[in-house]
N, C-alpha and C. Protein backbone atom coordinates (compact mmCIF):
# COMPACT_ATOMS: atom_id res chain seq x y z
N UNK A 1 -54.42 -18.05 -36.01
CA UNK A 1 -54.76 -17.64 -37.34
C UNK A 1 -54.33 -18.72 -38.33
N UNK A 2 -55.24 -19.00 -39.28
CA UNK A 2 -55.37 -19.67 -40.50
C UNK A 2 -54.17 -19.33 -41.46
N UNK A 3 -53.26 -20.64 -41.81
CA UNK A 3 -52.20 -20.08 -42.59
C UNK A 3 -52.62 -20.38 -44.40
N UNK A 4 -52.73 -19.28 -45.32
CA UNK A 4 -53.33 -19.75 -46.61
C UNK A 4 -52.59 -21.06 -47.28
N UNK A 5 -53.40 -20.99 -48.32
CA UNK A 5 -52.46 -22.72 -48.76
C UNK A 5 -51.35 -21.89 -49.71
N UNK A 6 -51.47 -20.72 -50.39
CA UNK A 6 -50.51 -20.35 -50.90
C UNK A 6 -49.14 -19.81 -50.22
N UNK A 7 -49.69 -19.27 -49.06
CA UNK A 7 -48.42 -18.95 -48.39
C UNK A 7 -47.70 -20.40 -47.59
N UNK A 8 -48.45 -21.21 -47.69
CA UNK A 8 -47.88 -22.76 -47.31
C UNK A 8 -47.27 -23.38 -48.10
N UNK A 9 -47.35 -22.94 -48.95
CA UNK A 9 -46.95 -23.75 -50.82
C UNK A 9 -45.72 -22.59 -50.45
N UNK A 10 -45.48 -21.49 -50.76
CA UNK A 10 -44.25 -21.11 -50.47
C UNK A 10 -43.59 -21.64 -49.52
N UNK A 11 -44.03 -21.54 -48.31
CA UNK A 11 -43.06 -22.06 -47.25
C UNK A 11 -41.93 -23.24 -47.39
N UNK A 12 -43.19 -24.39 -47.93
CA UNK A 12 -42.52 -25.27 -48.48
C UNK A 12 -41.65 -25.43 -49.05
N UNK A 13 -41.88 -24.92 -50.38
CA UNK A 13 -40.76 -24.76 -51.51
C UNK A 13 -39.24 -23.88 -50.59
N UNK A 14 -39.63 -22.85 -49.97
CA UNK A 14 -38.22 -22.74 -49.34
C UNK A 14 -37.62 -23.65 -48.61
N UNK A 15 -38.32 -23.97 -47.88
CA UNK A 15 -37.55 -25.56 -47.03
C UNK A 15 -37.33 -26.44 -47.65
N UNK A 16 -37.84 -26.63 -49.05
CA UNK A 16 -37.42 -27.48 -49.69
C UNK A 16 -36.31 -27.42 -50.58
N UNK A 17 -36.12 -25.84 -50.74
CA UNK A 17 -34.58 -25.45 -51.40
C UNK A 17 -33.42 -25.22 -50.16
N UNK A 18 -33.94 -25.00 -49.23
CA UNK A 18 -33.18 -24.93 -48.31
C UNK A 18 -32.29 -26.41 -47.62
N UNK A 19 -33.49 -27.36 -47.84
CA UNK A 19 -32.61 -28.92 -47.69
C UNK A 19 -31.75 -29.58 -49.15
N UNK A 20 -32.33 -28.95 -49.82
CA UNK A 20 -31.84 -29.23 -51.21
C UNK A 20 -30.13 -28.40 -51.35
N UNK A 21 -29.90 -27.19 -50.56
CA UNK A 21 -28.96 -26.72 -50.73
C UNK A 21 -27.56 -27.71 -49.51
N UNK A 22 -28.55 -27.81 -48.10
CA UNK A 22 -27.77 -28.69 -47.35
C UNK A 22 -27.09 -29.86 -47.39
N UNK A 23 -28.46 -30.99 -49.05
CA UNK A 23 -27.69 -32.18 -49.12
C UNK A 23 -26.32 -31.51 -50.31
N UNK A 24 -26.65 -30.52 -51.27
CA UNK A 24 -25.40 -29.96 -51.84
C UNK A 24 -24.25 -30.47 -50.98
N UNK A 25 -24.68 -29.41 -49.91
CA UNK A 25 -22.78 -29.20 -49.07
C UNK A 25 -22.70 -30.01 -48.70
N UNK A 26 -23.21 -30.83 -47.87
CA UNK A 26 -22.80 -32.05 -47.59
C UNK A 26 -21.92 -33.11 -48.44
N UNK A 27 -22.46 -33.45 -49.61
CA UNK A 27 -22.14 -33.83 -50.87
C UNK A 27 -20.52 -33.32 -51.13
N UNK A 28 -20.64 -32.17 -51.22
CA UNK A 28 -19.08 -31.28 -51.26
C UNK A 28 -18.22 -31.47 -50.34
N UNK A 29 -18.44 -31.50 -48.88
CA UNK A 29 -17.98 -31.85 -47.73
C UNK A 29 -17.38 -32.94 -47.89
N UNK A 30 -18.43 -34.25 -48.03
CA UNK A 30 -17.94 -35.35 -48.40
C UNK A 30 -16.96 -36.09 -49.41
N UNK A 31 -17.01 -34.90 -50.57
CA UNK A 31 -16.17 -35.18 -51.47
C UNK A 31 -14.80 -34.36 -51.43
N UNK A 32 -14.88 -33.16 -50.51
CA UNK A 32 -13.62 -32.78 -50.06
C UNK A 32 -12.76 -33.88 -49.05
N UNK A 33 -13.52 -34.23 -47.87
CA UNK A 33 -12.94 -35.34 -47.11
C UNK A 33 -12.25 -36.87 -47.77
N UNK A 34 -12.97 -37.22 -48.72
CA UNK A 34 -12.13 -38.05 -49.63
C UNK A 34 -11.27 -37.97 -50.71
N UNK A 35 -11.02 -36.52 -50.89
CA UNK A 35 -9.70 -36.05 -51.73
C UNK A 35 -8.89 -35.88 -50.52
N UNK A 36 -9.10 -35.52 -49.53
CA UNK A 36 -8.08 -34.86 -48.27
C UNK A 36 -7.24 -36.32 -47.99
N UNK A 37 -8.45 -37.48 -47.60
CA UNK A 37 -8.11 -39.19 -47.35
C UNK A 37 -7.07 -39.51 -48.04
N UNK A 38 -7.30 -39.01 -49.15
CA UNK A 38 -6.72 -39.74 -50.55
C UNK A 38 -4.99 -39.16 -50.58
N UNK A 39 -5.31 -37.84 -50.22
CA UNK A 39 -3.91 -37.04 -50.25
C UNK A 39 -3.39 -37.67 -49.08
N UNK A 40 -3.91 -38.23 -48.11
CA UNK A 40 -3.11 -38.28 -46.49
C UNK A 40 -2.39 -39.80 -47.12
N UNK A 41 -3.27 -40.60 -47.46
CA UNK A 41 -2.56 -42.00 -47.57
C UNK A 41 -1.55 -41.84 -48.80
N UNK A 42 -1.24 -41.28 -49.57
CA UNK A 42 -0.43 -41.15 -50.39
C UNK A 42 0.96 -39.99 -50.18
N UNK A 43 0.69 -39.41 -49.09
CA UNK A 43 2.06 -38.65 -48.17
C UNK A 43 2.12 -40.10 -47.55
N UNK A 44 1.33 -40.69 -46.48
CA UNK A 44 1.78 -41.30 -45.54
C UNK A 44 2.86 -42.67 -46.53
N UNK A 45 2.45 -43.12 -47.69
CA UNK A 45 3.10 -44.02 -48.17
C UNK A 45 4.18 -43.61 -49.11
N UNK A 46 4.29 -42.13 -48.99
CA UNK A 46 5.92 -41.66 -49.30
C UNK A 46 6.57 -41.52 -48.50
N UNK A 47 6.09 -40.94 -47.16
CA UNK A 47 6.73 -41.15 -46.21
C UNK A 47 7.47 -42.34 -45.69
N UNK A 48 6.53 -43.34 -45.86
CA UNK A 48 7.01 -44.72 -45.21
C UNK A 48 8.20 -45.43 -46.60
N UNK A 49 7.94 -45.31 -47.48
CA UNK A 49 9.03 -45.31 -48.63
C UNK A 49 10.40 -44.29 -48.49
N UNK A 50 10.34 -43.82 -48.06
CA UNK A 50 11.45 -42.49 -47.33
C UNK A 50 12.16 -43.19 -46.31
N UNK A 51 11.39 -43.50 -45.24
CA UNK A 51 12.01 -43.89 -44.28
C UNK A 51 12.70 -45.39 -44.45
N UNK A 52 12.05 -46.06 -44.89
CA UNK A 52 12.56 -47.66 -45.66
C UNK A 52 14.17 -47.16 -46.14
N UNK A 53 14.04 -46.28 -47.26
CA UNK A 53 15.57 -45.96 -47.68
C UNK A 53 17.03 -45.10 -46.89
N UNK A 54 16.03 -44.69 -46.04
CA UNK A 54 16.95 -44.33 -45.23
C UNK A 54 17.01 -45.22 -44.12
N UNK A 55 16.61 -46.05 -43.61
CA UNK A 55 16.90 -47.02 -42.92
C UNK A 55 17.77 -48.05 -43.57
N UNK A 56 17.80 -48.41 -44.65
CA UNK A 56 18.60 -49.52 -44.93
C UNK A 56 19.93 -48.17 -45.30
N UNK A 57 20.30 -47.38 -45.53
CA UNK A 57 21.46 -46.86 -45.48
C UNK A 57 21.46 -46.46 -44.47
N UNK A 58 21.17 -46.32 -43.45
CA UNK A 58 21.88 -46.26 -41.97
C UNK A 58 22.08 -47.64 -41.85
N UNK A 59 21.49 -48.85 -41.97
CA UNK A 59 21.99 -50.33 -41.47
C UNK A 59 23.30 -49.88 -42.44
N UNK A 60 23.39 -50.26 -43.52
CA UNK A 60 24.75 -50.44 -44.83
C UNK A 60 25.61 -49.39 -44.13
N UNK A 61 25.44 -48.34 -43.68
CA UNK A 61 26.25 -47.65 -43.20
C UNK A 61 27.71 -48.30 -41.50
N UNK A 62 26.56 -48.82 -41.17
CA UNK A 62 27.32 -49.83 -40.20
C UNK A 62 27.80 -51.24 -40.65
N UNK A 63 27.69 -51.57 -41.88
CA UNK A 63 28.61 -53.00 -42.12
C UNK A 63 30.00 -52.84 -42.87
N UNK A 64 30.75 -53.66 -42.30
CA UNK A 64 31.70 -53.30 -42.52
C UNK A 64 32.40 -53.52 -44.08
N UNK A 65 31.69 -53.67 -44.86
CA UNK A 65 32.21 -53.14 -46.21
C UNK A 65 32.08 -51.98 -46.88
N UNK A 66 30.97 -51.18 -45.73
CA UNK A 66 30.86 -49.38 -46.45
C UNK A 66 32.09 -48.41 -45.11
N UNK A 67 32.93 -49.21 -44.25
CA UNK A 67 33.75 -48.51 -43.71
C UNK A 67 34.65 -47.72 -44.56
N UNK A 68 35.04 -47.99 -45.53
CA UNK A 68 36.05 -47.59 -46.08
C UNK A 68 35.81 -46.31 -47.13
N UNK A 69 34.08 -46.05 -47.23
CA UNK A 69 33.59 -45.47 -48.03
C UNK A 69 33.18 -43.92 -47.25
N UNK A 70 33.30 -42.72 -47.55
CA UNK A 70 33.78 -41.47 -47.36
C UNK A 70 32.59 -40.73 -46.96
N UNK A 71 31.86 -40.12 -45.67
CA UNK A 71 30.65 -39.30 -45.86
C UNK A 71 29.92 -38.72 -47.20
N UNK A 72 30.63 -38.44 -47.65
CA UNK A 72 30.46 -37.90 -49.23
C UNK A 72 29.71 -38.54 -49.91
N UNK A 73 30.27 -39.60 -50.01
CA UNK A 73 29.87 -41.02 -50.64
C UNK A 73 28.39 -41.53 -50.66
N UNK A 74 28.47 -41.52 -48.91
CA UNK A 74 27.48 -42.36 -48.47
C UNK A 74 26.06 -41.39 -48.74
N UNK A 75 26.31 -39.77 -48.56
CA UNK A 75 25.11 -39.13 -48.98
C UNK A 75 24.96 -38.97 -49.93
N UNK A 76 25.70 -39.19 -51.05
CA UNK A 76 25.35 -39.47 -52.34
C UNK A 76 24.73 -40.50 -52.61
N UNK A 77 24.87 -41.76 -52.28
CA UNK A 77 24.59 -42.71 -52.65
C UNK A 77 22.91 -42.34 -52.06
N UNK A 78 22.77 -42.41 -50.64
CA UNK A 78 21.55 -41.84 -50.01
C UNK A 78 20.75 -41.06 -50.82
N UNK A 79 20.86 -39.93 -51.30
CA UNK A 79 20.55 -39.03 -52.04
C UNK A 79 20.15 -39.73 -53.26
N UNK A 80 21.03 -40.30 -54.21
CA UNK A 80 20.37 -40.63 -55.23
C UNK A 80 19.74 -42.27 -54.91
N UNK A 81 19.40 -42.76 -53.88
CA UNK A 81 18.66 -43.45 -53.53
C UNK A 81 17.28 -43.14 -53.20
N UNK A 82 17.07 -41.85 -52.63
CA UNK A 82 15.86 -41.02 -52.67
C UNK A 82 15.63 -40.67 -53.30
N UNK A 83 15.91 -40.47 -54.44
CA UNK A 83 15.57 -39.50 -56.12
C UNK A 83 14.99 -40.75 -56.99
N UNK A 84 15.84 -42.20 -56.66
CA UNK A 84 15.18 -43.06 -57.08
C UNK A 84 13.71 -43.64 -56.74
N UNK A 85 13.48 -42.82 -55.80
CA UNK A 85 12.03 -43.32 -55.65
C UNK A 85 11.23 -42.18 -55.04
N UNK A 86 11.79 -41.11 -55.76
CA UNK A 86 10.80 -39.75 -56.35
C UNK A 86 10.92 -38.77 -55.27
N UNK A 87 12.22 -38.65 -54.23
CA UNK A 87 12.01 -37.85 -53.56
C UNK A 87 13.37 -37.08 -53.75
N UNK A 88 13.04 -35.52 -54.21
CA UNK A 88 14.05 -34.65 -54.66
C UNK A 88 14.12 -33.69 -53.98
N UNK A 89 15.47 -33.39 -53.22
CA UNK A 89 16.05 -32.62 -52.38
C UNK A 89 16.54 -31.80 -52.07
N UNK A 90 17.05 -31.62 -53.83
CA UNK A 90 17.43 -29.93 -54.32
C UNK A 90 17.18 -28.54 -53.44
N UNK A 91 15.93 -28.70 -53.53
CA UNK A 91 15.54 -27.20 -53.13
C UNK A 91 15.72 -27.32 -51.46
N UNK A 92 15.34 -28.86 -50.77
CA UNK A 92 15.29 -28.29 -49.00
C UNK A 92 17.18 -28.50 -48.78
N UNK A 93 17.90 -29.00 -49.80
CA UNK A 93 19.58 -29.26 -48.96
C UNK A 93 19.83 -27.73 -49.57
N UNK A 94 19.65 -27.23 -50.47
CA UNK A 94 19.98 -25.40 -51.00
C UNK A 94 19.33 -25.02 -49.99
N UNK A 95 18.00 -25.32 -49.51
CA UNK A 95 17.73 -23.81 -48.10
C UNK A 95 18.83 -24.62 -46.94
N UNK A 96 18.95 -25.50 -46.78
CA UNK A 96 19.80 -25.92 -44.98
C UNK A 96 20.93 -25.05 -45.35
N UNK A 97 21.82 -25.50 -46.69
CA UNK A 97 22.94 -24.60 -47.18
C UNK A 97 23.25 -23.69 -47.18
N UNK A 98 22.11 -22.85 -47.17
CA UNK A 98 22.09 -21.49 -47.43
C UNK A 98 21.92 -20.93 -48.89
N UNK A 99 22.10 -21.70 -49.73
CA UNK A 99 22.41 -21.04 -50.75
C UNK A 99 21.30 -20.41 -51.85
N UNK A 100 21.11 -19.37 -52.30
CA UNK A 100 20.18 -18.90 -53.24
C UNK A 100 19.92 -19.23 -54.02
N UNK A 101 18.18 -19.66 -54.45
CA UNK A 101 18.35 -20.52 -55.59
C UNK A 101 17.75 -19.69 -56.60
């Protein structure tokens, strides 16, 4: 059977909103995946800034001019060595602590 041209002209137009809605999501997809990118490399390069500072105070921790200097000390110094470069600890050393914040 003969399909009319009007019911073909519809057809169309739905498949044609129907790909029109697919390049949408896609579009969205794509632009979710490069906010997600964006968030990963910017943990991963706090992370690696994290670990940098705590690595050189574990080296300083073994030379012998911070022997004389007191655990206390040294996580302080640690501590506000991490605050200096935006990482604040408040809230996760209060939960290890226990204490209610």
């Amino acid at each position: 059977m003969r399909i009319s041209r009007r019911e073909l002209e519809a057809r169309n137009r739905r498949q044609a909103a129907r790909i029109d809605r697919f390049i949408e999501e896609r579009d969205e997809a794509q632009q979710g995946e490069r906010a997600c990118a964006s968030q990963l490399e910017r943990v991963a390069r706090e992370l690696s800034i994290g670990k940098d500072v705590i690595a050189t105070h574990v080296i300083a921790t073994g030379h012998p001019s911070t022997v004389l200097h007191s655990p206390e000390a040294c996580m302080e110094s640690l501590v506000e060595a991490l605050e200096a470069n935006g990482f604040h600890l408040r809230l996760e050393m209060a939960r290890i602590e226990g204490r209610d914040l």
